[in-house]
PDB file of N, CA and C in Angstrom:
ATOM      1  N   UNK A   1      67.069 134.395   7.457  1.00  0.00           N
ATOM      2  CA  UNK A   1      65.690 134.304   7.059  1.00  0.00           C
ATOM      3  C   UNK A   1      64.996 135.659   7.170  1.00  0.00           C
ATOM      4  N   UNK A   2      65.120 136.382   8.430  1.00  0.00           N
ATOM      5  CA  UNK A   2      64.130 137.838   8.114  1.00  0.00           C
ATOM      6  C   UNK A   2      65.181 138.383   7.318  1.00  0.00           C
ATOM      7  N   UNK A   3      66.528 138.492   7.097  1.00  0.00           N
ATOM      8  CA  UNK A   3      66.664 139.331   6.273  1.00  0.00           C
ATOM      9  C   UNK A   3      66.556 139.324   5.030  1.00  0.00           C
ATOM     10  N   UNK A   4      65.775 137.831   4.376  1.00  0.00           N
ATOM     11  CA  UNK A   4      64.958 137.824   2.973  1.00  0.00           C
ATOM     12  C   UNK A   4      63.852 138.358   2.828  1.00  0.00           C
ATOM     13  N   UNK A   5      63.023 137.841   4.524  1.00  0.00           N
ATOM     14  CA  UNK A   5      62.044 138.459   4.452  1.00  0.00           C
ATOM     15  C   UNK A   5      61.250 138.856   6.226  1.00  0.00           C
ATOM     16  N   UNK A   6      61.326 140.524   6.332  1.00  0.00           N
ATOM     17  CA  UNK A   6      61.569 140.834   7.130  1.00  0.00           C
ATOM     18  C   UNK A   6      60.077 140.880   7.764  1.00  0.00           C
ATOM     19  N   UNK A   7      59.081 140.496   7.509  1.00  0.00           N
ATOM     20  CA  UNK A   7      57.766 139.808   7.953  1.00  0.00           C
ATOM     21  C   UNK A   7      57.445 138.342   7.918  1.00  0.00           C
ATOM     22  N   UNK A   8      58.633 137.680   8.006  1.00  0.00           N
ATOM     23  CA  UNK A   8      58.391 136.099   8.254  1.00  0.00           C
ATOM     24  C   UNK A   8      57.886 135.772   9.612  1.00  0.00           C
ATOM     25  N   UNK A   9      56.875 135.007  10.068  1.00  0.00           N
ATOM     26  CA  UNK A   9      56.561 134.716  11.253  1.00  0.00           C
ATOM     27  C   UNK A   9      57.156 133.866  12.118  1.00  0.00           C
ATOM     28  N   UNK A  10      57.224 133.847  13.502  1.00  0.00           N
ATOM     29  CA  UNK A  10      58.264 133.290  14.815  1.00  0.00           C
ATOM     30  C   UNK A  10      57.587 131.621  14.460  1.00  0.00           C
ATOM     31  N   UNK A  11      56.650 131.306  13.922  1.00  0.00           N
ATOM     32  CA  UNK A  11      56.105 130.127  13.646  1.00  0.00           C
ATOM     33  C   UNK A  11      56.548 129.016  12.476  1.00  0.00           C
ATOM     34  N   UNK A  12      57.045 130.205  11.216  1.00  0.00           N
ATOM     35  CA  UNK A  12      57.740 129.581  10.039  1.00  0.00           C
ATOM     36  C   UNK A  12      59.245 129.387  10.304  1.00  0.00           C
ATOM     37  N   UNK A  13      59.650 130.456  11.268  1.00  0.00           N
ATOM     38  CA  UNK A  13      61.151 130.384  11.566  1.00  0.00           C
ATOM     39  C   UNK A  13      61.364 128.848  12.175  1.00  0.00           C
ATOM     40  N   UNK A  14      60.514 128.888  13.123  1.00  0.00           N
ATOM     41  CA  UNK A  14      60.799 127.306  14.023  1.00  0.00           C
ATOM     42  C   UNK A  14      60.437 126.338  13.290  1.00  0.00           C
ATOM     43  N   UNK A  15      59.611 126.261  12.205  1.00  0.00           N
ATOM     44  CA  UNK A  15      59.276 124.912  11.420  1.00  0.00           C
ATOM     45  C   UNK A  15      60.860 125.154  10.712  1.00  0.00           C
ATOM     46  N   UNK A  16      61.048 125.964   9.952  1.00  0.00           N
ATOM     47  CA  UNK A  16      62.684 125.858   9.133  1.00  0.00           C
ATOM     48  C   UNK A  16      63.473 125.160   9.779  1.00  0.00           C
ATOM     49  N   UNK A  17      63.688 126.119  11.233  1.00  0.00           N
ATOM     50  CA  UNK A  17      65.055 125.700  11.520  1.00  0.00           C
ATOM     51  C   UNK A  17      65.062 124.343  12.605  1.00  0.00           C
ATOM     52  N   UNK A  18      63.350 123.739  12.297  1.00  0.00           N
ATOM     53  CA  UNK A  18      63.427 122.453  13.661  1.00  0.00           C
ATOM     54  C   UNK A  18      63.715 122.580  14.535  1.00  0.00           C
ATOM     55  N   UNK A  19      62.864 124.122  14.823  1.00  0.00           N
ATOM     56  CA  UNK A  19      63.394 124.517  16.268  1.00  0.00           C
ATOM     57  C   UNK A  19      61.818 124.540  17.098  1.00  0.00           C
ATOM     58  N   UNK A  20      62.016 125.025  18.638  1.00  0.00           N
ATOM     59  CA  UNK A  20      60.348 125.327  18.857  1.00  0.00           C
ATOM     60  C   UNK A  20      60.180 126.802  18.934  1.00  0.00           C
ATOM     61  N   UNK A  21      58.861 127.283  18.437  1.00  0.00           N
ATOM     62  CA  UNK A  21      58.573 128.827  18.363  1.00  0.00           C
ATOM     63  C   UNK A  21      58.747 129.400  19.767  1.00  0.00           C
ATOM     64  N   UNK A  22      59.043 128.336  20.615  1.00  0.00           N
ATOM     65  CA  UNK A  22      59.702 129.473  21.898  1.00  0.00           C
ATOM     66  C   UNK A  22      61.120 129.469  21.571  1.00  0.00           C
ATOM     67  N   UNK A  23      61.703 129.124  21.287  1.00  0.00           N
ATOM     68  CA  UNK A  23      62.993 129.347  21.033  1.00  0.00           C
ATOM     69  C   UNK A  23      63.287 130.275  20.301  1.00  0.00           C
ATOM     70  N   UNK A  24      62.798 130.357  18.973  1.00  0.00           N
ATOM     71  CA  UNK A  24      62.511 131.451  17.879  1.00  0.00           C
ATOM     72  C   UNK A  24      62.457 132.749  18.398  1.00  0.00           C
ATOM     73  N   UNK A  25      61.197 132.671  19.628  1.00  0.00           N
ATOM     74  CA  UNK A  25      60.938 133.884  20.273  1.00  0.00           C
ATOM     75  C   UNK A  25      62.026 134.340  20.513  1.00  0.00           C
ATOM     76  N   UNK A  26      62.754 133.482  21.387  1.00  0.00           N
ATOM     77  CA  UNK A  26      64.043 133.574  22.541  1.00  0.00           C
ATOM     78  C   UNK A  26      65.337 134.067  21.652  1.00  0.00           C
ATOM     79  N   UNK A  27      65.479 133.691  20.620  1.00  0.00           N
ATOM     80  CA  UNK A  27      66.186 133.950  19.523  1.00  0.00           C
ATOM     81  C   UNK A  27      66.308 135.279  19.262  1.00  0.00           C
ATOM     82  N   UNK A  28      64.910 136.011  18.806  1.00  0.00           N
ATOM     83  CA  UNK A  28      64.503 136.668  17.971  1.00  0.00           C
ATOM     84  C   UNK A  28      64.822 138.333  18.957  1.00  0.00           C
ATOM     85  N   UNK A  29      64.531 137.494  20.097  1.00  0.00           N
ATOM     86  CA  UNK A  29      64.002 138.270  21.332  1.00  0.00           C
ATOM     87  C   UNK A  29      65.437 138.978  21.854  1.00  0.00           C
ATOM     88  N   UNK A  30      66.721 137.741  21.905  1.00  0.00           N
ATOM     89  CA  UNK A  30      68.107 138.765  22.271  1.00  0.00           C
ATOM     90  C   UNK A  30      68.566 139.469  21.045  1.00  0.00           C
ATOM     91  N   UNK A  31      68.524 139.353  19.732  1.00  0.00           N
ATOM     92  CA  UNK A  31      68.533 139.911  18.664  1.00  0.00           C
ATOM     93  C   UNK A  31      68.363 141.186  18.666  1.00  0.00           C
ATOM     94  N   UNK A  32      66.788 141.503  19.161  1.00  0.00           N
ATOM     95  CA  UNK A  32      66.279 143.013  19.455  1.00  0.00           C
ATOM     96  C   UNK A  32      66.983 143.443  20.520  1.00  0.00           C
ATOM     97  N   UNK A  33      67.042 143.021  21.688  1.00  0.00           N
ATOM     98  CA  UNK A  33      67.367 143.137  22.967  1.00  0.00           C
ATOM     99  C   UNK A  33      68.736 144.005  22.832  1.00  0.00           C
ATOM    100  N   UNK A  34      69.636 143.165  21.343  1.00  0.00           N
ATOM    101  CA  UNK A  34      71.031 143.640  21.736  1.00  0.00           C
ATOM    102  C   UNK A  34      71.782 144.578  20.917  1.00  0.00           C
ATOM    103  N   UNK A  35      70.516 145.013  19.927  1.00  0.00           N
ATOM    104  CA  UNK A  35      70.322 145.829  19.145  1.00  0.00           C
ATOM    105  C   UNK A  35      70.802 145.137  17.609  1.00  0.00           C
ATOM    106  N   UNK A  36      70.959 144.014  17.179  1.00  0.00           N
ATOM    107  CA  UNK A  36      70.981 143.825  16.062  1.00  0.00           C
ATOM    108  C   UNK A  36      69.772 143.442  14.797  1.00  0.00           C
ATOM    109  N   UNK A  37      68.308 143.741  15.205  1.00  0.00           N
ATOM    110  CA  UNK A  37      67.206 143.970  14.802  1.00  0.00           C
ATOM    111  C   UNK A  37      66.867 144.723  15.747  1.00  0.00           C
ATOM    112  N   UNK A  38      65.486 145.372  14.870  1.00  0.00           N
ATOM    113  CA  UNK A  38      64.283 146.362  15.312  1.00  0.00           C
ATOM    114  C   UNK A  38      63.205 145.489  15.111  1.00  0.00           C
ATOM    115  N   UNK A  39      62.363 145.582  15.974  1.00  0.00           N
ATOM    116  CA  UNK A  39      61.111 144.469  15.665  1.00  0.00           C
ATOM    117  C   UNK A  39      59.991 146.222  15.735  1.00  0.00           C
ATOM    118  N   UNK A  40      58.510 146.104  14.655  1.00  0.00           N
ATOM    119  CA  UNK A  40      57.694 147.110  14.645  1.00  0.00           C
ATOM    120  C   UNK A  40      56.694 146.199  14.172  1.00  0.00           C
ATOM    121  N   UNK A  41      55.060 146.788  15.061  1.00  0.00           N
ATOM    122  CA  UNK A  41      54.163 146.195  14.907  1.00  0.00           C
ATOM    123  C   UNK A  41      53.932 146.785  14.069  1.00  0.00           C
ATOM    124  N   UNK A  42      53.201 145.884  13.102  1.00  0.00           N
ATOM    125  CA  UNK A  42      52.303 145.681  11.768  1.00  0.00           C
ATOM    126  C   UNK A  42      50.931 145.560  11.642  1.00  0.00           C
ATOM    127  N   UNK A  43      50.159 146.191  12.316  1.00  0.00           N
ATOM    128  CA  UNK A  43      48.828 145.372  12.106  1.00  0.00           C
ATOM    129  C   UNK A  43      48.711 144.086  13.164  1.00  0.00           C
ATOM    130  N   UNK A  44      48.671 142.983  12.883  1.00  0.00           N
ATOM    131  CA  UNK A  44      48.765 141.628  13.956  1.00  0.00           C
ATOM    132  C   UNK A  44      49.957 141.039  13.384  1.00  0.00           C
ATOM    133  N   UNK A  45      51.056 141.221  12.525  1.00  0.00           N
ATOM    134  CA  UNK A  45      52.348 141.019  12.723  1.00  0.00           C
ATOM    135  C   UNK A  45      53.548 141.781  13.381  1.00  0.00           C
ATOM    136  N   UNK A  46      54.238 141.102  13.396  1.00  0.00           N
ATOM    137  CA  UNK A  46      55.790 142.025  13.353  1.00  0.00           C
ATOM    138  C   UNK A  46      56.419 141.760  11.947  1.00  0.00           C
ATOM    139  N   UNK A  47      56.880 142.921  11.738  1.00  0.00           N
ATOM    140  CA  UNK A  47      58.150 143.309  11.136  1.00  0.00           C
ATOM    141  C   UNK A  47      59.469 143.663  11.661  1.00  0.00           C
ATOM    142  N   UNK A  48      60.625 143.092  10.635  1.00  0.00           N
ATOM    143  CA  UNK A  48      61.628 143.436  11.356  1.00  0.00           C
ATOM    144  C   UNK A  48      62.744 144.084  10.706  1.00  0.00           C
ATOM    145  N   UNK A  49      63.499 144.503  10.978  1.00  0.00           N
ATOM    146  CA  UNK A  49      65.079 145.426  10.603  1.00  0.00           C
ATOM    147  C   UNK A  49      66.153 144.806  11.014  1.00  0.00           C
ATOM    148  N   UNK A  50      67.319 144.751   9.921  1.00  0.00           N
ATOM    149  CA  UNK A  50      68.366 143.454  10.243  1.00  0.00           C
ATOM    150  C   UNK A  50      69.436 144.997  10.715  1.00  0.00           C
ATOM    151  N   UNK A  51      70.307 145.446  11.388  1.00  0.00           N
ATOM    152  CA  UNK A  51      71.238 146.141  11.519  1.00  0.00           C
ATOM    153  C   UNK A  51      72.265 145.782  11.072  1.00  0.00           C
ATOM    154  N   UNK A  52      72.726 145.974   9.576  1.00  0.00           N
ATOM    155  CA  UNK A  52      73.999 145.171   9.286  1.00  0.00           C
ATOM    156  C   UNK A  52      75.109 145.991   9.438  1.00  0.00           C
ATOM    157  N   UNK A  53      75.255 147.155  10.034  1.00  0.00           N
ATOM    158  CA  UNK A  53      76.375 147.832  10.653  1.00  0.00           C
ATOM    159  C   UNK A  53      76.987 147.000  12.101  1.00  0.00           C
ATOM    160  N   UNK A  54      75.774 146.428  12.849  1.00  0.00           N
ATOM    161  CA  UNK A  54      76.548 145.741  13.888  1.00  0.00           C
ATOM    162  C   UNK A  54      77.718 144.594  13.924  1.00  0.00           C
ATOM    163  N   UNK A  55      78.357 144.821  14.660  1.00  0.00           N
ATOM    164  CA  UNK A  55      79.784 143.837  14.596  1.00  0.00           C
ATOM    165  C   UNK A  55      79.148 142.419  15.193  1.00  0.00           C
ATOM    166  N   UNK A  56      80.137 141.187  15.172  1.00  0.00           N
ATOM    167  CA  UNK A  56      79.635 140.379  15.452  1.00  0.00           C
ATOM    168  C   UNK A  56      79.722 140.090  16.735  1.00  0.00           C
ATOM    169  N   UNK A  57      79.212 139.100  17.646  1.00  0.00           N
ATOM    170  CA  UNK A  57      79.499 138.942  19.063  1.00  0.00           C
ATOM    171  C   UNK A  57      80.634 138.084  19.144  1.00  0.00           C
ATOM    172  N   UNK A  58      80.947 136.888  18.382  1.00  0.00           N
ATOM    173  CA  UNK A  58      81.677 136.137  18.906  1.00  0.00           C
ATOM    174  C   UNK A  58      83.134 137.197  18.984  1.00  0.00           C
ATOM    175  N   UNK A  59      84.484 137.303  19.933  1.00  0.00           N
ATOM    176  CA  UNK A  59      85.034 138.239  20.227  1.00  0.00           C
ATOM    177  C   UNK A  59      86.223 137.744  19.344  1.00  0.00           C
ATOM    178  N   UNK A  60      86.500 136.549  17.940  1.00  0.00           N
ATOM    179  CA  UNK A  60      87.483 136.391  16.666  1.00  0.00           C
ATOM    180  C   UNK A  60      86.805 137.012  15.678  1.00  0.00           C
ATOM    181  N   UNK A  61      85.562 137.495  15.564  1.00  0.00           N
ATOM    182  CA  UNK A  61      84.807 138.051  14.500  1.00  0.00           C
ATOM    183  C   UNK A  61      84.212 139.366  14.994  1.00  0.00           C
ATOM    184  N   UNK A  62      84.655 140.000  16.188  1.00  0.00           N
ATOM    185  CA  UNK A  62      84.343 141.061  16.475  1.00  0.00           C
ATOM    186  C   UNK A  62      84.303 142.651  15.612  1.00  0.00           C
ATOM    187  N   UNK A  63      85.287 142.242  14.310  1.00  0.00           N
ATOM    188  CA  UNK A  63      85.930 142.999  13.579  1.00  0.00           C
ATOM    189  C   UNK A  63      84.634 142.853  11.982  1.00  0.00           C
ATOM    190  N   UNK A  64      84.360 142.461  12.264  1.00  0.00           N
ATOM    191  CA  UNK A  64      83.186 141.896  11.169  1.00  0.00           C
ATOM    192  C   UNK A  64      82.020 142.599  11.504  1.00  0.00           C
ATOM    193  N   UNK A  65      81.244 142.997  10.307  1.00  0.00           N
ATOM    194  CA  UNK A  65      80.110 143.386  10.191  1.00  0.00           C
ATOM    195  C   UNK A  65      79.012 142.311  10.276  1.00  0.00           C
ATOM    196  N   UNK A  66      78.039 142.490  10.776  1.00  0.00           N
ATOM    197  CA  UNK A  66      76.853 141.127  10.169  1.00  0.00           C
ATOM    198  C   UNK A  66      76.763 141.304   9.127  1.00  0.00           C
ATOM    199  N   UNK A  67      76.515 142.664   8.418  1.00  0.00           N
ATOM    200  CA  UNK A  67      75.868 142.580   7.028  1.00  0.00           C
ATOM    201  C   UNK A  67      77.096 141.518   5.821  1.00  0.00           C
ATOM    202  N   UNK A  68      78.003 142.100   6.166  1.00  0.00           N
ATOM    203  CA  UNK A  68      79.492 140.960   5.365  1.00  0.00           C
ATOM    204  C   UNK A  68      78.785 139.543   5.555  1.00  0.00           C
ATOM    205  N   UNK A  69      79.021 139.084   6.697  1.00  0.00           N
ATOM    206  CA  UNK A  69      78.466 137.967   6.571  1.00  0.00           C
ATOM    207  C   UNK A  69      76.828 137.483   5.971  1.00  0.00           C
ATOM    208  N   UNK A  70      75.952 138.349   6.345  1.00  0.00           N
ATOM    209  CA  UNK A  70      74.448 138.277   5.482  1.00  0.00           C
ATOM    210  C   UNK A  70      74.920 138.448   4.172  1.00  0.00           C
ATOM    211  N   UNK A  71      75.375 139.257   3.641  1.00  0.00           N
ATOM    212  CA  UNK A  71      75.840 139.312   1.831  1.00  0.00           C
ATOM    213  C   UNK A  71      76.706 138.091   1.293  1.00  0.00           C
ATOM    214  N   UNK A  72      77.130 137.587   2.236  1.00  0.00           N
ATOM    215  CA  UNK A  72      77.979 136.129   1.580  1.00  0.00           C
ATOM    216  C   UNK A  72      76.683 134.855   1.523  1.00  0.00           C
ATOM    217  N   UNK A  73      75.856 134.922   2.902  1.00  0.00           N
ATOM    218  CA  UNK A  73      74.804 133.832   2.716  1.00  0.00           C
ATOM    219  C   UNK A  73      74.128 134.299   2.145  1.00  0.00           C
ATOM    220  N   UNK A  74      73.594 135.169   1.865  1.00  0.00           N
ATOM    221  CA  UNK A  74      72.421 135.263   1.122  1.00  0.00           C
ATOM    222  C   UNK A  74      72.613 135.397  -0.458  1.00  0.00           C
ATOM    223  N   UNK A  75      74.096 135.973  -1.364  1.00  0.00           N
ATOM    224  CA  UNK A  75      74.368 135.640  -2.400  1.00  0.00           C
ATOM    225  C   UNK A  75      74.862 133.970  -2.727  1.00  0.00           C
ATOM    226  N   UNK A  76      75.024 133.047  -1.703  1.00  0.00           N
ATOM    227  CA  UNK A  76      74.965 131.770  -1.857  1.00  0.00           C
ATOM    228  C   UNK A  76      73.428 130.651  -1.958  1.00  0.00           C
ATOM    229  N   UNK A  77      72.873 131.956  -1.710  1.00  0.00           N
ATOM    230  CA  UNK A  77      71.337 131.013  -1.830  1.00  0.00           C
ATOM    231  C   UNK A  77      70.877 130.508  -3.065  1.00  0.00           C
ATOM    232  N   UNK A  78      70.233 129.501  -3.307  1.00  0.00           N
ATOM    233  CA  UNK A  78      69.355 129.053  -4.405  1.00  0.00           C
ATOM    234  C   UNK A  78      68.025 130.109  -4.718  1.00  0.00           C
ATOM    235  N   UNK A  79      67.957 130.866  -5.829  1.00  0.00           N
ATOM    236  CA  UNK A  79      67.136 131.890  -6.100  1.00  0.00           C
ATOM    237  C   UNK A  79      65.476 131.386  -6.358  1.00  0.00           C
ATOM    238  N   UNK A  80      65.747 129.961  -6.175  1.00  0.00           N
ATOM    239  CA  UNK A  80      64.168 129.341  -6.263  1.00  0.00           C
ATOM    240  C   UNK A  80      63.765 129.154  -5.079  1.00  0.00           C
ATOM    241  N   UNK A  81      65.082 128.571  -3.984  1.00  0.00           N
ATOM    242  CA  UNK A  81      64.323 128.377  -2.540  1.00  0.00           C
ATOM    243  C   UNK A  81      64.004 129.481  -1.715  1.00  0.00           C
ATOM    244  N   UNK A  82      62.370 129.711  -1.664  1.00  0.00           N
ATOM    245  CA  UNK A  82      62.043 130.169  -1.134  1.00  0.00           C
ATOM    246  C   UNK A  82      61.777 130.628   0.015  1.00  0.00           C
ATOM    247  N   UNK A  83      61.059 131.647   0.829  1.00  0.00           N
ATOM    248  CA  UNK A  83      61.810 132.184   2.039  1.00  0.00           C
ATOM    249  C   UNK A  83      61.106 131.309   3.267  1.00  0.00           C
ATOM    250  N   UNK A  84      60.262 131.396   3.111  1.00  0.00           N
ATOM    251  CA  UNK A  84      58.585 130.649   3.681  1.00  0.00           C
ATOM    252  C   UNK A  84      58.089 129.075   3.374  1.00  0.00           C
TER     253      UNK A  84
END
């Protein structure tokens, strides 16, 4: 989702994914933490940066880029469903 759109809010994320916006936070929050986003204030948002050079965590996909995997979901998307 931010990497469609990298000013989506911690509020739309948790309605999507039927999650709660603390979780989102919590989500969003080891993401930055572990360097696979940059979060930068905006005005009264955040924006964010996907790092698709980083490898993955799980240690069978360690060999994997995120971005490989973001370029497979995100060329599988429906170009009408929108991000928000």
């Amino acid at each position: 989702m931010i990497a469609r759109d990298p000013t989506l809010r911690l509020r739309d994320i948790a309605a999507t994914l039927d999650i709660t916006e603390r979780a989102a936070q919590r989500i969003v929050t080891e993401l930055v933490d572990e360097g696979y986003l940059t979060r930068k204030r905006e005005g009264r948002r955040n924006s964010y940066k996907v790092h698709p050079k980083m490898p993955m965590r799980a240690p069978q996909a360690k060999h994997t880029e995120v971005g490989e995997i973001l370029d497979v979901l995100l060329a599988n998307q429906d170009p009408l469903d929108s991000p928000g």
